[in-house]
PDB file of N, CA and C in Angstrom:
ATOM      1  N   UNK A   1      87.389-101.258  -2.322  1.00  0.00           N
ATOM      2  CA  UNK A   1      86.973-100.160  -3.161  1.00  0.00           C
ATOM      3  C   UNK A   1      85.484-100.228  -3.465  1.00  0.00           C
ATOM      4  N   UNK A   2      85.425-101.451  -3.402  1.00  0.00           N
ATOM      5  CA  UNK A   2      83.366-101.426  -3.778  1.00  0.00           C
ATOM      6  C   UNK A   2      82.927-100.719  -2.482  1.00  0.00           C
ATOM      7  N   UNK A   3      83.025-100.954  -1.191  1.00  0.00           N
ATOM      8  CA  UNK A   3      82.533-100.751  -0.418  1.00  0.00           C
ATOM      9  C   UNK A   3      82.436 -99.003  -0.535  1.00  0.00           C
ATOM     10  N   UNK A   4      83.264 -98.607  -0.833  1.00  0.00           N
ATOM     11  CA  UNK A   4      83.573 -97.130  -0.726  1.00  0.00           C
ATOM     12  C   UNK A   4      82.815 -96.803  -2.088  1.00  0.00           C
ATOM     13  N   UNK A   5      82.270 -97.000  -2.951  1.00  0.00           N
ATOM     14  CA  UNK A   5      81.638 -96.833  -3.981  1.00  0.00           C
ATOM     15  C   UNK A   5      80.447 -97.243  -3.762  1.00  0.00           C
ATOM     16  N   UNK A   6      79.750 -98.079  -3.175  1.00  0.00           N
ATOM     17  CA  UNK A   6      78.500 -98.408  -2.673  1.00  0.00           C
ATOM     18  C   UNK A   6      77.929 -97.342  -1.373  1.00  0.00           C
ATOM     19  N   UNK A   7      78.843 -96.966  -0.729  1.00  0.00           N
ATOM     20  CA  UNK A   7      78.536 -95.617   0.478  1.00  0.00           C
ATOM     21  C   UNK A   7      78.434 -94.166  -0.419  1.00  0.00           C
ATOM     22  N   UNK A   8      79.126 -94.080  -1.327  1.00  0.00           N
ATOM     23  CA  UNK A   8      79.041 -92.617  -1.773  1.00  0.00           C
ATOM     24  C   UNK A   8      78.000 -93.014  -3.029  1.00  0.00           C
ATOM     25  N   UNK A   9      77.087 -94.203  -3.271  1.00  0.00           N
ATOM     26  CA  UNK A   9      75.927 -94.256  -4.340  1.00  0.00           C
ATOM     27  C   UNK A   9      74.966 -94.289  -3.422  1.00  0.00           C
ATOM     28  N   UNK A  10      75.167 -94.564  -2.015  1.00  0.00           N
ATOM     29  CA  UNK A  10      73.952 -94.359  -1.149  1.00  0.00           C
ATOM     30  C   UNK A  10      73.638 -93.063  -0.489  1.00  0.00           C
ATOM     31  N   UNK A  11      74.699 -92.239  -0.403  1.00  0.00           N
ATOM     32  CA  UNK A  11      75.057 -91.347   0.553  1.00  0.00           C
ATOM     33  C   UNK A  11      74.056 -89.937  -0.622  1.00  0.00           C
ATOM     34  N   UNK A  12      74.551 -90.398  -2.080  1.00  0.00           N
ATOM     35  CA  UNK A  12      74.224 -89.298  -2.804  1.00  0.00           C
ATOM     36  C   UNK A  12      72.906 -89.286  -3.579  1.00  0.00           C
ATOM     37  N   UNK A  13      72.147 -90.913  -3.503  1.00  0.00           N
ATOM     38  CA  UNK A  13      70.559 -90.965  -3.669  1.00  0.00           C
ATOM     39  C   UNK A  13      70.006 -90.276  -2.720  1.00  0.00           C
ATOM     40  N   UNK A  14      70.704 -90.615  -1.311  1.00  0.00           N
ATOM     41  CA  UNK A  14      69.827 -89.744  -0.167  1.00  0.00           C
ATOM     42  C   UNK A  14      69.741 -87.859  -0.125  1.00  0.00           C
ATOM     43  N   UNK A  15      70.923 -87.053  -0.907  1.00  0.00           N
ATOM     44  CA  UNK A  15      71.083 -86.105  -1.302  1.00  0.00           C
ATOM     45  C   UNK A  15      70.040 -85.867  -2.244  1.00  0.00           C
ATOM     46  N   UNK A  16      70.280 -86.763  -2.919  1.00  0.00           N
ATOM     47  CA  UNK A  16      69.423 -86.149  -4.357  1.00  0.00           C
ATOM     48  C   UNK A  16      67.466 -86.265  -3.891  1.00  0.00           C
ATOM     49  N   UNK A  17      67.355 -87.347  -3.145  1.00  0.00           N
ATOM     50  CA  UNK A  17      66.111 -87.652  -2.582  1.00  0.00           C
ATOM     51  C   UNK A  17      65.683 -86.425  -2.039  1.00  0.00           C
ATOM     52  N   UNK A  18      66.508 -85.830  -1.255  1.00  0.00           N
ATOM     53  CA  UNK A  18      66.026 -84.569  -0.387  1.00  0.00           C
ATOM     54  C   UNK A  18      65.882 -83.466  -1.039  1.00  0.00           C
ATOM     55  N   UNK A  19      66.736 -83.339  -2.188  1.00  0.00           N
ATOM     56  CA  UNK A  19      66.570 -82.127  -2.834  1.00  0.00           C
ATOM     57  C   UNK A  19      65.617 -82.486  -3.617  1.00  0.00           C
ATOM     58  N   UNK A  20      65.368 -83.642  -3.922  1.00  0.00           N
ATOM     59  CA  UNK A  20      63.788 -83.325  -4.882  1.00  0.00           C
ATOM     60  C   UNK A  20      62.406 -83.178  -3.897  1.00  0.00           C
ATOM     61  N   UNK A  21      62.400 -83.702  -3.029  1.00  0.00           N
ATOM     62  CA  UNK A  21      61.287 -83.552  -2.144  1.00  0.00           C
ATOM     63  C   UNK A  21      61.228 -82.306  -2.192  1.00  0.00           C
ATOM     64  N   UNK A  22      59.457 -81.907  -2.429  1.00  0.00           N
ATOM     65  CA  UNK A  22      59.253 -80.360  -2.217  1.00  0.00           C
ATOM     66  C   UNK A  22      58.967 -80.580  -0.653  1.00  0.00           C
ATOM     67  N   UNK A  23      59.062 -79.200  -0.121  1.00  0.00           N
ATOM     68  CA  UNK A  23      58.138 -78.918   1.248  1.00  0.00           C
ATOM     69  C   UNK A  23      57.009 -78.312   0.570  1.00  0.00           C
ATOM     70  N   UNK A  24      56.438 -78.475   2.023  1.00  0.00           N
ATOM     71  CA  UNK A  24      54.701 -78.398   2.146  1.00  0.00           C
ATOM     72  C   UNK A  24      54.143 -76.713   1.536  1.00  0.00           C
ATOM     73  N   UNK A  25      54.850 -76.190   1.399  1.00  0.00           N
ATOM     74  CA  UNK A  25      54.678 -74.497   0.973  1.00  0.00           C
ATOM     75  C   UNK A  25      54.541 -74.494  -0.193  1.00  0.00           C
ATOM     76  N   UNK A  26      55.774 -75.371  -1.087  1.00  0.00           N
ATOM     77  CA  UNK A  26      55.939 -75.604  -2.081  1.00  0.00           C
ATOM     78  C   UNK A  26      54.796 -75.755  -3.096  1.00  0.00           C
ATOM     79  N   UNK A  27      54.529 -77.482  -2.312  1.00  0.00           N
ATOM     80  CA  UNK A  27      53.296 -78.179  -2.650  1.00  0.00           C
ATOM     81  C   UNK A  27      51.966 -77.861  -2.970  1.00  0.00           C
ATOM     82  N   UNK A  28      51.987 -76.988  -1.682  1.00  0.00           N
ATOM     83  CA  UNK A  28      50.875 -75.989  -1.427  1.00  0.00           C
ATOM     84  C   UNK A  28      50.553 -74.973  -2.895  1.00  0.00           C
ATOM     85  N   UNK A  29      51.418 -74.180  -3.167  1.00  0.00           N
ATOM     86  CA  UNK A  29      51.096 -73.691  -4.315  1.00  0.00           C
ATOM     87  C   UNK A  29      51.323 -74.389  -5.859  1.00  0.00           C
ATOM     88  N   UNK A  30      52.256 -75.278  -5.711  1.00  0.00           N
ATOM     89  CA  UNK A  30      52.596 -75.956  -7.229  1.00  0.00           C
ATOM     90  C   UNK A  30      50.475 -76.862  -7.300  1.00  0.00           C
ATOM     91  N   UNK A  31      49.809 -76.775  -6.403  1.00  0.00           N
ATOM     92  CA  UNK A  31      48.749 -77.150  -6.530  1.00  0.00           C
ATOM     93  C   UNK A  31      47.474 -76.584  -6.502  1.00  0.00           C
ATOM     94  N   UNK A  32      47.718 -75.179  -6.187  1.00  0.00           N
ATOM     95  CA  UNK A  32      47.201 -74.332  -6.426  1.00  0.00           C
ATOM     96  C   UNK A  32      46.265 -74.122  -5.489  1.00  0.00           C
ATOM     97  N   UNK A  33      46.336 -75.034  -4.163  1.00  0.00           N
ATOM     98  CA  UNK A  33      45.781 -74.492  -3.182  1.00  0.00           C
ATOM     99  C   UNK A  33      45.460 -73.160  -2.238  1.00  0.00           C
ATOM    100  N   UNK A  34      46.711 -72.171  -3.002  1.00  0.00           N
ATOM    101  CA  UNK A  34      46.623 -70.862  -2.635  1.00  0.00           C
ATOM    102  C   UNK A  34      45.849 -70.251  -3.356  1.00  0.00           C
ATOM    103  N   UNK A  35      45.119 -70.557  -4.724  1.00  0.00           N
ATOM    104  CA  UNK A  35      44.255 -69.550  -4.990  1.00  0.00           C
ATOM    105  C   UNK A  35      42.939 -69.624  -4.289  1.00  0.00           C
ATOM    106  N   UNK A  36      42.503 -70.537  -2.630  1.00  0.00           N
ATOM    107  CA  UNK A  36      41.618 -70.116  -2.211  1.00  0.00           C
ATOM    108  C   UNK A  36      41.444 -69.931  -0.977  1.00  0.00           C
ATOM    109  N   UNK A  37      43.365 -70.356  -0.227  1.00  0.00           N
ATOM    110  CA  UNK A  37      43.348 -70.294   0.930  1.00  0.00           C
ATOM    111  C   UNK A  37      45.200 -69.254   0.735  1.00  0.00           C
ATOM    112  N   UNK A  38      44.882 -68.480   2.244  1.00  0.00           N
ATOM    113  CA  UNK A  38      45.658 -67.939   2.373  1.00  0.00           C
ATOM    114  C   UNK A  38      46.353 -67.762   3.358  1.00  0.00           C
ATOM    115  N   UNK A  39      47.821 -67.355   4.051  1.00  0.00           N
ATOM    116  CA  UNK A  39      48.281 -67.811   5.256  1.00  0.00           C
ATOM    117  C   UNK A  39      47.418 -67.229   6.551  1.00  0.00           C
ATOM    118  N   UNK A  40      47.346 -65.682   6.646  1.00  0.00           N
ATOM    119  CA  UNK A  40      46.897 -65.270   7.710  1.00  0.00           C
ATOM    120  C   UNK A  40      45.042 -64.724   7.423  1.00  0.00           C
ATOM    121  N   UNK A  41      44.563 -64.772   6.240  1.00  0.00           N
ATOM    122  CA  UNK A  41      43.674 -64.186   6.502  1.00  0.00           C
ATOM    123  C   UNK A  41      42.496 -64.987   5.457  1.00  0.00           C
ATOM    124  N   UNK A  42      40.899 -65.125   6.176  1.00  0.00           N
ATOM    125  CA  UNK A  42      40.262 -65.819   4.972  1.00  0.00           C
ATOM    126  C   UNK A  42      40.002 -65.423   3.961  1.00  0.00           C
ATOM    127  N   UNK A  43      40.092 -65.703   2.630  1.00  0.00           N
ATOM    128  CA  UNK A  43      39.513 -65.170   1.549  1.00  0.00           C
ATOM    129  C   UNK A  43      38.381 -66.416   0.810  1.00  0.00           C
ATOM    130  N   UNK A  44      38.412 -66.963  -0.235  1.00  0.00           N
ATOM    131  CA  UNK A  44      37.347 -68.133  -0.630  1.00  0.00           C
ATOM    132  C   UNK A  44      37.376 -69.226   0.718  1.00  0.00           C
ATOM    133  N   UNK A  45      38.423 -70.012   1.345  1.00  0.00           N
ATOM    134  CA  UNK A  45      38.373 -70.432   1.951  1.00  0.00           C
ATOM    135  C   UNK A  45      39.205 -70.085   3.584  1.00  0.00           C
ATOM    136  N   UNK A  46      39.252 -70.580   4.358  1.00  0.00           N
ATOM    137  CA  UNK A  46      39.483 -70.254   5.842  1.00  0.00           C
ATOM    138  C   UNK A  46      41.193 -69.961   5.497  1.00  0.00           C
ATOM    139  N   UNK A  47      41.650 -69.354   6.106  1.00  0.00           N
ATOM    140  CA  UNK A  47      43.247 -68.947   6.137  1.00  0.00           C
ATOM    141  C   UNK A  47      43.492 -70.661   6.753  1.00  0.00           C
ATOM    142  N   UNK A  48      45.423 -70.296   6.588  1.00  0.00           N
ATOM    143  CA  UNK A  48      45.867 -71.310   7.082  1.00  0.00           C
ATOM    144  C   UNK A  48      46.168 -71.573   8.737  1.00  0.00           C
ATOM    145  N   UNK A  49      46.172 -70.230   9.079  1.00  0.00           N
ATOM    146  CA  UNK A  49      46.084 -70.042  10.455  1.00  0.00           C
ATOM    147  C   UNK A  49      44.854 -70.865  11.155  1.00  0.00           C
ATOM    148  N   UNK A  50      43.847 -70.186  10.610  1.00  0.00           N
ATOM    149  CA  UNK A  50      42.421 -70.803  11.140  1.00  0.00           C
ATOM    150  C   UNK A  50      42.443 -72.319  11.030  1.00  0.00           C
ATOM    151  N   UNK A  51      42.476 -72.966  10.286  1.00  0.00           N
ATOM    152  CA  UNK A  51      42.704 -74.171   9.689  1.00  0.00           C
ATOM    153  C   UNK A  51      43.586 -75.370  10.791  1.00  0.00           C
ATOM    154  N   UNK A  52      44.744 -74.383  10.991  1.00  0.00           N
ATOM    155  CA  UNK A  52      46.308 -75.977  11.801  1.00  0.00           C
ATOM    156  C   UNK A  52      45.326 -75.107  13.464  1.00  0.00           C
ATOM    157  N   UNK A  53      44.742 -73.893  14.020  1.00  0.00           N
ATOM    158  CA  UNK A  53      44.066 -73.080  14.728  1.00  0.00           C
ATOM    159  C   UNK A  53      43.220 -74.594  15.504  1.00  0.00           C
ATOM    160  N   UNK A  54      42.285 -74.691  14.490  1.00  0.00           N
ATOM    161  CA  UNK A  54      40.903 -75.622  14.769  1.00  0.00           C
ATOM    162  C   UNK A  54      41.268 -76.960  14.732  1.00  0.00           C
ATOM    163  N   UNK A  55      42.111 -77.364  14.155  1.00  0.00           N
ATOM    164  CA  UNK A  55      42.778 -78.701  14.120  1.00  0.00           C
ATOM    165  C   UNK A  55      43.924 -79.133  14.803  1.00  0.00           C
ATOM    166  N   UNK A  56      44.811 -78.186  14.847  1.00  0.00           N
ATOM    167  CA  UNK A  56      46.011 -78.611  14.910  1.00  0.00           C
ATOM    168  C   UNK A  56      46.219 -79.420  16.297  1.00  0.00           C
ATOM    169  N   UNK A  57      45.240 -79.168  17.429  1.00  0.00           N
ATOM    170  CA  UNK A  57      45.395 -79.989  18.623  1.00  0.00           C
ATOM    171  C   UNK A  57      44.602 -81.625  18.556  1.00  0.00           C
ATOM    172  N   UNK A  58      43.880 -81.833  17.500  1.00  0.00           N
ATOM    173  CA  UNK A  58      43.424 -83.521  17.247  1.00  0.00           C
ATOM    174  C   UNK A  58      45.002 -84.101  17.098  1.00  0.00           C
ATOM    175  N   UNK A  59      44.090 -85.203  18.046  1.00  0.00           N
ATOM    176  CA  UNK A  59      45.315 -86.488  17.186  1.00  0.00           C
ATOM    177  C   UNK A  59      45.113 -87.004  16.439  1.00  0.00           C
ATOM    178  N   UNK A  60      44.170 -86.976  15.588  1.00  0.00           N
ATOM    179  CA  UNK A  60      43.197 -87.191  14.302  1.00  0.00           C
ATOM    180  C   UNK A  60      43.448 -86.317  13.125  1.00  0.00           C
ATOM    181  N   UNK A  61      43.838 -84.835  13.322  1.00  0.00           N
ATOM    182  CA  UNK A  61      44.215 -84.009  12.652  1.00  0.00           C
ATOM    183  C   UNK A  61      44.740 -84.402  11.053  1.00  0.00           C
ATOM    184  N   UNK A  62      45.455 -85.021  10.926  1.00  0.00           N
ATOM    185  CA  UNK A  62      46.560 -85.383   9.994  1.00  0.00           C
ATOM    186  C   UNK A  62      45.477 -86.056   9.257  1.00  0.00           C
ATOM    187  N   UNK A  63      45.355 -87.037   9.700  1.00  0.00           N
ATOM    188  CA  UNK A  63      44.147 -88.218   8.805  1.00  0.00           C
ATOM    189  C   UNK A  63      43.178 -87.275   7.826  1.00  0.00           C
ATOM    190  N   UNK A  64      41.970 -86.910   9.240  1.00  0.00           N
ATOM    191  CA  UNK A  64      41.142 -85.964   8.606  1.00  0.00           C
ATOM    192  C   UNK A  64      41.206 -85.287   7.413  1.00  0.00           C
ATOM    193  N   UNK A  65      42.799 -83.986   8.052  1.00  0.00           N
ATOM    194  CA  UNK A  65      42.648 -82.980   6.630  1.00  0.00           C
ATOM    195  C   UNK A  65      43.120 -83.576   5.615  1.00  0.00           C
ATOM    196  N   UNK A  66      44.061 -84.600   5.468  1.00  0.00           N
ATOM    197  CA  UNK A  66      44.580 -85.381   4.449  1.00  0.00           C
ATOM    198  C   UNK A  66      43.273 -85.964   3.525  1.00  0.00           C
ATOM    199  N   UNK A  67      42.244 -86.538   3.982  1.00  0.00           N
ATOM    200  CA  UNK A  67      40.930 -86.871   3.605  1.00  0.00           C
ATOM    201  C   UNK A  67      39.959 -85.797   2.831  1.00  0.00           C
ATOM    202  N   UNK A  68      39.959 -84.829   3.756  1.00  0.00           N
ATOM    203  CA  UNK A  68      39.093 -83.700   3.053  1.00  0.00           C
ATOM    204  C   UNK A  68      39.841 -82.995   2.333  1.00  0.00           C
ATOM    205  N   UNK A  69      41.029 -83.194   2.199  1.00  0.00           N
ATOM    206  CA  UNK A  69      41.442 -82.063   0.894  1.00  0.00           C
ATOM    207  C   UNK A  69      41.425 -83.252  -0.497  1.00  0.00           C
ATOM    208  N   UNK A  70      41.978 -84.751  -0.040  1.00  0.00           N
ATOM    209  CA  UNK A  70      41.442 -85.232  -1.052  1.00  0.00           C
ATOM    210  C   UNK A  70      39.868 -85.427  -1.919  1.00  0.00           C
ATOM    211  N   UNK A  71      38.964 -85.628  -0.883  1.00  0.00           N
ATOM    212  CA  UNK A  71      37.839 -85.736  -1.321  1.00  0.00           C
ATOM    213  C   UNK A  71      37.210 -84.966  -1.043  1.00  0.00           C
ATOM    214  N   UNK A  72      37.356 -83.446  -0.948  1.00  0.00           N
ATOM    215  CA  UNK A  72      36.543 -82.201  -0.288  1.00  0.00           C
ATOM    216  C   UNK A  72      35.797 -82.547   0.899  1.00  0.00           C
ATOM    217  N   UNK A  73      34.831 -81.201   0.753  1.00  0.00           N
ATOM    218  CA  UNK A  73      34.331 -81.363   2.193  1.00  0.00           C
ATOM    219  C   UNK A  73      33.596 -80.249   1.887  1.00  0.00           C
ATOM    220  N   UNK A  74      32.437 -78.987   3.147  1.00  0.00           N
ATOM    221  CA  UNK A  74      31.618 -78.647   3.222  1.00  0.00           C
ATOM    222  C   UNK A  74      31.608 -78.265   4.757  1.00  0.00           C
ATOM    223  N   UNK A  75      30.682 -77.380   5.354  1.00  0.00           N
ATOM    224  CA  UNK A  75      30.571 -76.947   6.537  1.00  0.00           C
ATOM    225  C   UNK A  75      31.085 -76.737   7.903  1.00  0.00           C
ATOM    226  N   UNK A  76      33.084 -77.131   7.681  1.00  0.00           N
ATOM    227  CA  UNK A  76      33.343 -76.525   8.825  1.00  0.00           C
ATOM    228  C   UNK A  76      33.955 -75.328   8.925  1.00  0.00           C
ATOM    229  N   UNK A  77      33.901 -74.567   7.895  1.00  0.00           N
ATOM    230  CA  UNK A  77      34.324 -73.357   7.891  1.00  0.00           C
ATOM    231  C   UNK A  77      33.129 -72.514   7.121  1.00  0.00           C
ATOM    232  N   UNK A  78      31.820 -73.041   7.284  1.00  0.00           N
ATOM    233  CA  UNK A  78      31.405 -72.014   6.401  1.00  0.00           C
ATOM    234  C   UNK A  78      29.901 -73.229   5.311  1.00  0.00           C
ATOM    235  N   UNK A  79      29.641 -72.485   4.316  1.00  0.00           N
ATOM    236  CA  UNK A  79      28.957 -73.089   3.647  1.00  0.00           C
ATOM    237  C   UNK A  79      28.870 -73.595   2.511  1.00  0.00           C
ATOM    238  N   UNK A  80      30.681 -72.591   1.898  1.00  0.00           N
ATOM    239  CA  UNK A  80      31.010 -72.994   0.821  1.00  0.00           C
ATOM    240  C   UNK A  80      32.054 -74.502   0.446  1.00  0.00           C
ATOM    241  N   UNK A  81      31.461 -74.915  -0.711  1.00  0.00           N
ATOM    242  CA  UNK A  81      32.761 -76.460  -0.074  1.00  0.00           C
ATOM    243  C   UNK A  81      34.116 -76.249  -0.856  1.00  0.00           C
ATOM    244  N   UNK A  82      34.422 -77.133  -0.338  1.00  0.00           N
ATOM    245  CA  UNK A  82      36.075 -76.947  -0.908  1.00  0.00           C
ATOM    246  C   UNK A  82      35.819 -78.363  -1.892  1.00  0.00           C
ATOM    247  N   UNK A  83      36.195 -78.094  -3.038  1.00  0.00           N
ATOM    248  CA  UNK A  83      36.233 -79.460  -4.114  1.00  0.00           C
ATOM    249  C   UNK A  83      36.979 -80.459  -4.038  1.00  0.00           C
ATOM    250  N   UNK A  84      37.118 -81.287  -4.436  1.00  0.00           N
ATOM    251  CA  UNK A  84      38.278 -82.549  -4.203  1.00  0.00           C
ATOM    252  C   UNK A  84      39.323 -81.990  -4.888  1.00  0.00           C
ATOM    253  N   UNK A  85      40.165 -82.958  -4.401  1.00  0.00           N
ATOM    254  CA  UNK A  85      41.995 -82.463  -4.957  1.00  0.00           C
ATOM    255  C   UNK A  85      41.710 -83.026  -6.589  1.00  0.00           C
ATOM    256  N   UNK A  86      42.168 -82.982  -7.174  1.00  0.00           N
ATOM    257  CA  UNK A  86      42.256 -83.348  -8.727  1.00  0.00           C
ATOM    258  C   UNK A  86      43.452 -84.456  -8.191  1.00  0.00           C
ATOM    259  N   UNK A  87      43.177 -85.984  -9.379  1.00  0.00           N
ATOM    260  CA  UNK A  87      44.208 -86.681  -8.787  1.00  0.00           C
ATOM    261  C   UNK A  87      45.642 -87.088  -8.735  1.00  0.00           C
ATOM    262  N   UNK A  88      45.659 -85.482  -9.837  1.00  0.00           N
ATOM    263  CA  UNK A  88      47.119 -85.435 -10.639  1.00  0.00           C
ATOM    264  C   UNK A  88      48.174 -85.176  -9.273  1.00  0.00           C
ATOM    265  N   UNK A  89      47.631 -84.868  -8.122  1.00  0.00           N
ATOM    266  CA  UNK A  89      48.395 -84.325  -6.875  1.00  0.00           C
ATOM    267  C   UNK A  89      48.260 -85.567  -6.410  1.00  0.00           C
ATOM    268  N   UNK A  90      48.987 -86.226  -5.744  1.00  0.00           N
ATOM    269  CA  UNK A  90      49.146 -87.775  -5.279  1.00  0.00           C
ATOM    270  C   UNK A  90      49.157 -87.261  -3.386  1.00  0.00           C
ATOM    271  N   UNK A  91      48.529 -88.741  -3.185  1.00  0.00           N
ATOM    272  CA  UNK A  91      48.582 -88.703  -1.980  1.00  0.00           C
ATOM    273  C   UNK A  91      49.510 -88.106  -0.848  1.00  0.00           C
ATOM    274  N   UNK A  92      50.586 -88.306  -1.362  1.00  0.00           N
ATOM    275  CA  UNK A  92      51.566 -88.316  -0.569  1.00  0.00           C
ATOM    276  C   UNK A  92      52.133 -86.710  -0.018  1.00  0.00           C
ATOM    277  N   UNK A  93      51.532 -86.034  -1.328  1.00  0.00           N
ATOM    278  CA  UNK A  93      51.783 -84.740  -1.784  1.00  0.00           C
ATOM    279  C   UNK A  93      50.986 -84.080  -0.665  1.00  0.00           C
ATOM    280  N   UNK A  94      49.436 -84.385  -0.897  1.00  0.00           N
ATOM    281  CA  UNK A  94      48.670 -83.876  -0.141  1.00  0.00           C
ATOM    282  C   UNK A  94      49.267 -84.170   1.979  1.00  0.00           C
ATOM    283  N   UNK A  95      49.486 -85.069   2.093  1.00  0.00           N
ATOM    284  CA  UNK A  95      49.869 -85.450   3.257  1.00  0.00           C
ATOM    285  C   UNK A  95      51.204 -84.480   3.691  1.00  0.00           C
ATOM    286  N   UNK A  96      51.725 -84.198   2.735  1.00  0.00           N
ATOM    287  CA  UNK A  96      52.754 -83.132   3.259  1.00  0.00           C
ATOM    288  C   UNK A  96      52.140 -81.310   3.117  1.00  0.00           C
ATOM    289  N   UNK A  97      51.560 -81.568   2.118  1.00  0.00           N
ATOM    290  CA  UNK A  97      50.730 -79.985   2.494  1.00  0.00           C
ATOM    291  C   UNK A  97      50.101 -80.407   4.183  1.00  0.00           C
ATOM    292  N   UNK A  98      49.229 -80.885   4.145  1.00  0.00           N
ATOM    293  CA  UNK A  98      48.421 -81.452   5.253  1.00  0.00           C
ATOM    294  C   UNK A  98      49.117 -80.723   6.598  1.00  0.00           C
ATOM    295  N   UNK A  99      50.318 -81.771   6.418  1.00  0.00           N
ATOM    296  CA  UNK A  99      51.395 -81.379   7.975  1.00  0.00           C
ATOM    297  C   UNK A  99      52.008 -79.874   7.677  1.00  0.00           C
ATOM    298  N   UNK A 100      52.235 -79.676   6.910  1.00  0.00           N
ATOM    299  CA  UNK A 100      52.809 -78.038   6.601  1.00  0.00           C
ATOM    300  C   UNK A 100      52.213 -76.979   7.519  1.00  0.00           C
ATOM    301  N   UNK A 101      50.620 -77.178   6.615  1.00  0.00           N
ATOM    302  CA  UNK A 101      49.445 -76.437   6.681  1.00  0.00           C
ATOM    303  C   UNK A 101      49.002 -76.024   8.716  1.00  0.00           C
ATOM    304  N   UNK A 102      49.508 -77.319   9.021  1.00  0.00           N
ATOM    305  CA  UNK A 102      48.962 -77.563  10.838  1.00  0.00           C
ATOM    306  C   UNK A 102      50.393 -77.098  11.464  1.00  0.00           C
ATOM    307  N   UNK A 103      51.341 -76.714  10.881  1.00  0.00           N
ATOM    308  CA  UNK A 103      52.407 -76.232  11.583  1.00  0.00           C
ATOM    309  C   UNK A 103      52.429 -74.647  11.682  1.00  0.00           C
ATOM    310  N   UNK A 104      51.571 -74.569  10.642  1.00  0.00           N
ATOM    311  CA  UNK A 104      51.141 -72.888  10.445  1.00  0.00           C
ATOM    312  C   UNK A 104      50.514 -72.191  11.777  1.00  0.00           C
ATOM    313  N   UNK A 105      51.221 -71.528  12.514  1.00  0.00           N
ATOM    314  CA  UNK A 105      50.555 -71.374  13.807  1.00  0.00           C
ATOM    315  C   UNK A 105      50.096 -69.321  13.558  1.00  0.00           C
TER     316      UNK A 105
END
């Protein structure tokens, strides 16, 4: 009987794990990255199209934007910069916008 009680306490952390994980869309706005980027078209900053567009074929990709959205950045879209993430958004967070963002075709 333990055994069968130890499978359905594992079976249902992994449930509950998944349902709390946001996806990257999610993320994306619970951080408010949409008030300067948008899916198909640029407004303050480059759409998301343009963005997974110019990147999405590095194998570097991931690293990079994970980097510059944490610690901003400046001149590859332009002249305006994009600010650092505030650090209330955790790494991990950003790394899943990141991959979201480059799936955006």
């Amino acid at each position: 009987m333990n055994v069968l009680h130890l499978t359905v306490f594992v079976a249902s952390l992994s449930i509950s794990a998944n349902a709390l994980a946001a996806d990257g869309e999610t993320l994306f706005k619970q951080s408010n990255c949409n008030m300067c980027h948008a899916a198909a078209s640029a407004s303050l900053g480059p759409s998301l199209k343009d963005i997974a567009s110019k990147y999405g074929k590095s194998d570097t990709a991931l690293s990079k934007l994970t980097a510059k959205v944490r610690n901003g950045g400046k001149g590859s879209f332009g002249t305006l910069p994009m600010p650092a993430t505030p650090k209330s958004v955790s790494d991990e967070s950003i790394k899943t916008i990141v991959q979201w963002i480059l799936s955006q075709k």
